[in-house]
N, C-alpha and C. Protein backbone atom coordinates (compact mmCIF):
# COMPACT_ATOMS: atom_id res chain seq x y z
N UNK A 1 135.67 13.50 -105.93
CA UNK A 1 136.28 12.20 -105.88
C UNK A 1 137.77 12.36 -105.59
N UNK A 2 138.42 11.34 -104.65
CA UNK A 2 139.84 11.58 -104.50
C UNK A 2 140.24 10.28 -104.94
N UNK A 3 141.64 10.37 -105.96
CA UNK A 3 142.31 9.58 -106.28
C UNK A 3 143.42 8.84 -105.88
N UNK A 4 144.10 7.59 -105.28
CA UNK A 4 145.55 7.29 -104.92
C UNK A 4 146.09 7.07 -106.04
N UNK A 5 147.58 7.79 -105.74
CA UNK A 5 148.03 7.53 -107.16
C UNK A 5 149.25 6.71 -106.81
N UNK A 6 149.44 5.81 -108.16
CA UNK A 6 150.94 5.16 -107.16
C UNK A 6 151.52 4.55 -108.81
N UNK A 7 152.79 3.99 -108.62
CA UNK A 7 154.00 4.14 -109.38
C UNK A 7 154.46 2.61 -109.13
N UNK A 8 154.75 1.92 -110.61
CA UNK A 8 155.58 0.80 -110.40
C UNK A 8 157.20 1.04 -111.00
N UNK A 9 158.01 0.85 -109.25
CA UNK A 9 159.12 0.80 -109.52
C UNK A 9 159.70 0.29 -111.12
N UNK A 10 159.55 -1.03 -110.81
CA UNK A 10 160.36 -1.51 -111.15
C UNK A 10 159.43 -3.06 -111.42
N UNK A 11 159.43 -3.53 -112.73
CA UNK A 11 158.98 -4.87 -113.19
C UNK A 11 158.75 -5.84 -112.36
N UNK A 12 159.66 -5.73 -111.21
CA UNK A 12 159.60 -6.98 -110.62
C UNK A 12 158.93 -6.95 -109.09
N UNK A 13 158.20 -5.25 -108.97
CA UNK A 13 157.10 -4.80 -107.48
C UNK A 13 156.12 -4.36 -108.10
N UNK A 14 155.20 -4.51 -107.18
CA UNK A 14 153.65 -4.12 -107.45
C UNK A 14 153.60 -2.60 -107.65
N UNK A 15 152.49 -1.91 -107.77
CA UNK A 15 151.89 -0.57 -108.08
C UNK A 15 152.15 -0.34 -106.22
N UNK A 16 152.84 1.00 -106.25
CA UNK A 16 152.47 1.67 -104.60
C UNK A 16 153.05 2.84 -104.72
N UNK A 17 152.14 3.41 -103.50
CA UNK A 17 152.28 4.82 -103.51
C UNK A 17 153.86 4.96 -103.05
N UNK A 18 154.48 4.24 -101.76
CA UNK A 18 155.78 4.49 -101.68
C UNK A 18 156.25 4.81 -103.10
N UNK A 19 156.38 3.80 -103.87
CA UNK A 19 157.29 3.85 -105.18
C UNK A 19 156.93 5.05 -106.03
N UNK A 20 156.26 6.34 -105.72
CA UNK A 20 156.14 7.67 -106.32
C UNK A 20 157.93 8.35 -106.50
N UNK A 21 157.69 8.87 -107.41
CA UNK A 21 159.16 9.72 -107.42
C UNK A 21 158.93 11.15 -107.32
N UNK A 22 160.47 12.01 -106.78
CA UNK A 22 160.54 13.36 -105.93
C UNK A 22 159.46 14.13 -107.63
N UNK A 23 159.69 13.65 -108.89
CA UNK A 23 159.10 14.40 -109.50
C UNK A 23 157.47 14.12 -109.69
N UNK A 24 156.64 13.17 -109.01
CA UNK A 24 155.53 12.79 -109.38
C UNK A 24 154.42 14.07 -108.57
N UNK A 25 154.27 15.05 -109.63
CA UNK A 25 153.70 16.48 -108.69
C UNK A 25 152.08 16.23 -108.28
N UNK A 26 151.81 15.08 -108.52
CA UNK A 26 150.58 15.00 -107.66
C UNK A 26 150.40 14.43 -106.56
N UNK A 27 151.55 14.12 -106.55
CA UNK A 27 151.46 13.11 -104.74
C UNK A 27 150.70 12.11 -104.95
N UNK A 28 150.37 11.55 -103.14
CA UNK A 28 149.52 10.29 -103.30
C UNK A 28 148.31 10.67 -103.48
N UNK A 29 147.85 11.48 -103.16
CA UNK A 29 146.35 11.35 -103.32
C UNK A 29 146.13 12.72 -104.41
N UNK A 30 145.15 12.60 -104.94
CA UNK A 30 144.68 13.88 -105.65
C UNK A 30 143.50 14.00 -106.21
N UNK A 31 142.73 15.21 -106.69
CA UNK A 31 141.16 15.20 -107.37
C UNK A 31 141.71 14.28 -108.79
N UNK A 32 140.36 13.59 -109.14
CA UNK A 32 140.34 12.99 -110.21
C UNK A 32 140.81 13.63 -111.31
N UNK A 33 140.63 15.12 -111.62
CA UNK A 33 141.18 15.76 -112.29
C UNK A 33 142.79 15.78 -112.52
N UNK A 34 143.52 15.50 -111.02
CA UNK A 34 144.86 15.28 -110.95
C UNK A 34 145.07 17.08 -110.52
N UNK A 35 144.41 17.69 -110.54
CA UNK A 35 144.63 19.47 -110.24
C UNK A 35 145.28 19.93 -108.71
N UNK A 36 144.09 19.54 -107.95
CA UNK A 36 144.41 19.45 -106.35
C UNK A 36 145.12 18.35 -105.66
N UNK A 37 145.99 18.48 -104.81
CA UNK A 37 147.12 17.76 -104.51
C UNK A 37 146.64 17.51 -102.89
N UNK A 38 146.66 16.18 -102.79
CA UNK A 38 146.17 15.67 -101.27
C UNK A 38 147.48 15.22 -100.57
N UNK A 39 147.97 15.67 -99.47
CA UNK A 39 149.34 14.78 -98.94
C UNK A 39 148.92 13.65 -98.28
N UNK A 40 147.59 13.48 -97.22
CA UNK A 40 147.03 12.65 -96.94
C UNK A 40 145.32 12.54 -96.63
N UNK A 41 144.66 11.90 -96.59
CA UNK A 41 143.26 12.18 -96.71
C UNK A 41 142.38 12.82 -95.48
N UNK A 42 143.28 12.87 -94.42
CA UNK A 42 143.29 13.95 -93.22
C UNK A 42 143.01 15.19 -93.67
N UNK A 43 143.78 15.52 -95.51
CA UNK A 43 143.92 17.09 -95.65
C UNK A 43 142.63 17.29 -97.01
N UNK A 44 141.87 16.29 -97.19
CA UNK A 44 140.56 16.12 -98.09
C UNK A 44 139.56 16.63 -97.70
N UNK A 45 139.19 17.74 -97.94
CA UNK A 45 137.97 18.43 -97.39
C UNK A 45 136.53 17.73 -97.59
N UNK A 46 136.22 17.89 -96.16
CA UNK A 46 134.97 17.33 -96.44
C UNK A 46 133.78 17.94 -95.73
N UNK A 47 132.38 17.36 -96.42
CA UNK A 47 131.12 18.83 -96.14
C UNK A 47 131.33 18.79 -94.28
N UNK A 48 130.44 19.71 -94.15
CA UNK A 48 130.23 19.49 -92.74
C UNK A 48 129.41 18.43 -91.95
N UNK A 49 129.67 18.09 -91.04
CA UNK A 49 129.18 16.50 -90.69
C UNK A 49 129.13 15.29 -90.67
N UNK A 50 130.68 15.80 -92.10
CA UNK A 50 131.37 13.91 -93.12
C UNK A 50 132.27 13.85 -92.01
N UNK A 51 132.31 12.39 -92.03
CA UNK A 51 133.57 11.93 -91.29
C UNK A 51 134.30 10.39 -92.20
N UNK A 52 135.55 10.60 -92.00
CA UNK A 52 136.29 9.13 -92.83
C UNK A 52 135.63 8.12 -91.83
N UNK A 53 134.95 7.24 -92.44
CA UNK A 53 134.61 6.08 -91.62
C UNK A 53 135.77 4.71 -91.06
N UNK A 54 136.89 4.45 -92.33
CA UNK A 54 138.07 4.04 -92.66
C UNK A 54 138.67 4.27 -94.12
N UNK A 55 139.86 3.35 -93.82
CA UNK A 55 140.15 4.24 -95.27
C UNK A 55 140.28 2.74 -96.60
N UNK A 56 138.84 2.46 -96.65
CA UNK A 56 138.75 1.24 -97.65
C UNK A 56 138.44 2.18 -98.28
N UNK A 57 138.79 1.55 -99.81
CA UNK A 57 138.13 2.05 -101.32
C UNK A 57 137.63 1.68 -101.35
N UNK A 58 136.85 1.76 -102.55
CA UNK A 58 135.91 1.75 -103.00
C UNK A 58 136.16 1.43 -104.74
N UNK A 59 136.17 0.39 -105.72
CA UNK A 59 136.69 1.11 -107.19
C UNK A 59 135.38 0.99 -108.02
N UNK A 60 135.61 2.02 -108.65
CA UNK A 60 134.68 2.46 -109.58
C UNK A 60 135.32 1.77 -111.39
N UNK A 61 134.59 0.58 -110.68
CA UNK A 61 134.68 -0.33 -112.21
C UNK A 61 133.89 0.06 -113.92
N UNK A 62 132.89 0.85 -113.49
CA UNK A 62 132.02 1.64 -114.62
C UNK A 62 132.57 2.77 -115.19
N UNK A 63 133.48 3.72 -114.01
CA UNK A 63 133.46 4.84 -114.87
C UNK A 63 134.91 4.41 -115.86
N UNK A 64 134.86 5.58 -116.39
CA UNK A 64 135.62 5.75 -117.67
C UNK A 64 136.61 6.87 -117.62
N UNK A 65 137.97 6.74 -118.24
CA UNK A 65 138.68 5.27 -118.53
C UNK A 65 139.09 4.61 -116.99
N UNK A 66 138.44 3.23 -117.45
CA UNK A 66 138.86 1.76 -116.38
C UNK A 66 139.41 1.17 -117.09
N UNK A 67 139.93 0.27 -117.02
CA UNK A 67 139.51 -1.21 -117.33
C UNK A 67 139.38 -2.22 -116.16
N UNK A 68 139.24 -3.30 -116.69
CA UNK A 68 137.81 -4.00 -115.81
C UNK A 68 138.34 -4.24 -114.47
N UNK A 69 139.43 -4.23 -113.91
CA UNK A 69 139.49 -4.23 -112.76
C UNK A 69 139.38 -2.92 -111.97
N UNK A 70 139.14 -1.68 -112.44
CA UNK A 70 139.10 -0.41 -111.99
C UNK A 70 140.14 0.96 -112.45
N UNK A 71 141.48 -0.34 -112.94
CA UNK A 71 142.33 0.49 -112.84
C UNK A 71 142.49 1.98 -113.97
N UNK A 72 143.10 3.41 -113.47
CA UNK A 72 142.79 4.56 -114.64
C UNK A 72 144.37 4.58 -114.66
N UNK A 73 144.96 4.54 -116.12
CA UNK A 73 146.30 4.79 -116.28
C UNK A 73 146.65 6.16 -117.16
N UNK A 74 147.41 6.82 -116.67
CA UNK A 74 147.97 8.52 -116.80
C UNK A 74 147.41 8.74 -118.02
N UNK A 75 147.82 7.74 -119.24
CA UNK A 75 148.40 7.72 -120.47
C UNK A 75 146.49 8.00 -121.04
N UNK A 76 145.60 7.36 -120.25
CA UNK A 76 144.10 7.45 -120.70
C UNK A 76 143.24 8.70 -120.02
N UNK A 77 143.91 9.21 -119.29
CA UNK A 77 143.31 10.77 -118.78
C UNK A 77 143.50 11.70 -119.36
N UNK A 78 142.18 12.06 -119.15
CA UNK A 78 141.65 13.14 -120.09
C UNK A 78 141.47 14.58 -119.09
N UNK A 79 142.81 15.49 -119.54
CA UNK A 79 142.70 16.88 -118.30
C UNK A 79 142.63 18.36 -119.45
């Protein structure tokens, strides 16, 4: 599974990956684990024969930790 990870500036902007800072060492994208570091999903290995169809998500409202809109926050991961 690959993760986007993204950062709210500031109270008064939304969650986005721009708004990451020089220290956020996982970049935008990364394994769910947060271990492997994706710069863009060009560099996401995939089996032989996968291809990115586009780049919609998908959120995984079931797994755990969510809450109900999908979202997983740092503070609830478990590494």
């Amino acid at each position: 599974m690959v993760s986007e990870n993204q950062r709210r500036a500031t109270i008064f902007n939304d969650f986005s990956v721009t708004s990451l800072f020089p220290t956020d060492a996982h970049g935008p994208f990364s394994d769910e684990a947060m271990v492997r570091r994706y710069t863009n999903l060009a560099s996401v290995w995939l089996p032989p024969g996968w291809v990115w169809l586009d780049e919609r998500w998908d959120v995984e409202r079931e797994a755990d930790p969510t809450d109900t809109a999908g979202w997983q926050y740092v503070g609830e991961v478990d590494v």
